[in-house]
C-alpha atoms as a PDB file:
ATOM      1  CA  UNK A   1      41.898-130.369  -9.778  1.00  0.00           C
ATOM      2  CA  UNK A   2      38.537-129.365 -11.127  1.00  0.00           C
ATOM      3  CA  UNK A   3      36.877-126.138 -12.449  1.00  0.00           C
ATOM      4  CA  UNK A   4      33.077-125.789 -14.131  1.00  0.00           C
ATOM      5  CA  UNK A   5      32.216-129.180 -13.907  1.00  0.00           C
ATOM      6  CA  UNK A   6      35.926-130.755 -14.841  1.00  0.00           C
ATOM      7  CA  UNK A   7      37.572-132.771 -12.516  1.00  0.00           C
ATOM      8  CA  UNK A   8      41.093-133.927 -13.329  1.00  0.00           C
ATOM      9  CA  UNK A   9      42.462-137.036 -11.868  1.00  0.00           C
ATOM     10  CA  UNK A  10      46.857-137.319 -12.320  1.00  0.00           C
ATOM     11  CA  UNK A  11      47.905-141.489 -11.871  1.00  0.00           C
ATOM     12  CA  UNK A  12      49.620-143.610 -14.025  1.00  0.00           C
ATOM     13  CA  UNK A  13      48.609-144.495 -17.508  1.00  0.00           C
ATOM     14  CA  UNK A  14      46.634-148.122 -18.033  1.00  0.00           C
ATOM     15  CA  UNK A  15      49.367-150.849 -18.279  1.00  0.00           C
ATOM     16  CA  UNK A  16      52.250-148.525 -18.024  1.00  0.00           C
ATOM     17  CA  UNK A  17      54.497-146.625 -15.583  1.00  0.00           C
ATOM     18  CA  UNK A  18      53.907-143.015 -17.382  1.00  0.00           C
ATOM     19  CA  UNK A  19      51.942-140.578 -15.516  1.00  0.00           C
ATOM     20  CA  UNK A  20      48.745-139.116 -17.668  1.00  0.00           C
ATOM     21  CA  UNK A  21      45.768-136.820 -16.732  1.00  0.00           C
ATOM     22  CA  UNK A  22      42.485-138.335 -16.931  1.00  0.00           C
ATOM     23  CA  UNK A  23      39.201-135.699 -16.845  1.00  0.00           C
ATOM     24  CA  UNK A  24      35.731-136.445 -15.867  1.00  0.00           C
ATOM     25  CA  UNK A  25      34.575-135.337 -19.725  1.00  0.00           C
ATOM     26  CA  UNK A  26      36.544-138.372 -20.823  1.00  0.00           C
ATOM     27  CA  UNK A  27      39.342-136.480 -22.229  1.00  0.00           C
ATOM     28  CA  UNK A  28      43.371-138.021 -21.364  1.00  0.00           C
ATOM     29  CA  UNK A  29      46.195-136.128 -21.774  1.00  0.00           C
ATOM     30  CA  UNK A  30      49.633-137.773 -23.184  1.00  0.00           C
ATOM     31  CA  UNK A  31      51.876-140.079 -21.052  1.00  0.00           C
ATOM     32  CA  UNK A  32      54.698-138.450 -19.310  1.00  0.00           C
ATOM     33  CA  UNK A  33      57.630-139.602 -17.429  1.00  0.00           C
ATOM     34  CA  UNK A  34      56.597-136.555 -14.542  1.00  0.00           C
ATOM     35  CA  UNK A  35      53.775-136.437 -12.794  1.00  0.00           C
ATOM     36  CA  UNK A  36      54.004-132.567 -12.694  1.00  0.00           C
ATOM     37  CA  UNK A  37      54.194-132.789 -16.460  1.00  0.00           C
ATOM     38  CA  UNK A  38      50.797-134.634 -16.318  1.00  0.00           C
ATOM     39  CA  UNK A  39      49.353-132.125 -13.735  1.00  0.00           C
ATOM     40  CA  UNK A  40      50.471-129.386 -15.896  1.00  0.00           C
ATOM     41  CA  UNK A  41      48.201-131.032 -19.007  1.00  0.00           C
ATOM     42  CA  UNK A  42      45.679-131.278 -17.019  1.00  0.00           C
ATOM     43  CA  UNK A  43      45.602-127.642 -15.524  1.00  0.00           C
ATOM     44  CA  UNK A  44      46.496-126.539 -19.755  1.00  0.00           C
ATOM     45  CA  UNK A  45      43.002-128.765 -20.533  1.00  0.00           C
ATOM     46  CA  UNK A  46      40.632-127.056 -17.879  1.00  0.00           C
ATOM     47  CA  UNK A  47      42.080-123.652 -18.745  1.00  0.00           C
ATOM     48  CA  UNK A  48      41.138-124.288 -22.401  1.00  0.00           C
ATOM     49  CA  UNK A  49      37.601-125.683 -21.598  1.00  0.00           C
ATOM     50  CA  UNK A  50      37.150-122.556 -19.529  1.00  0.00           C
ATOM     51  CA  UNK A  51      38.161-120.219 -22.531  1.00  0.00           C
ATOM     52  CA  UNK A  52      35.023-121.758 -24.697  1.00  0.00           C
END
């Protein structure tokens, strides 16, 4: 996923078998059990950055 300049990346979190966005800003979203959960976080965080 990416939009103005943020590219999302969905994998599991460090150490763990939760699922978590990671975005080329730096920002992480919270661990899930679903990796559509994750994706969804990370769609929700680009859509925000795109409303500043």
């Amino acid at each position: 996923m990416s939009s103005n300049g943020h590219h999302v990346f969905v994998g599991t979190a460090r150490g763990s078998s939760k699922y978590q966005f990671v975005c080329s800003c730096g920002a992480r979203g919270w661990q899930s059990n679903s990796y559509t959960s994750a994706q969804q976080m990370g769609k929700e965080h680009i859509r925000k950055r795109q409303a500043k």
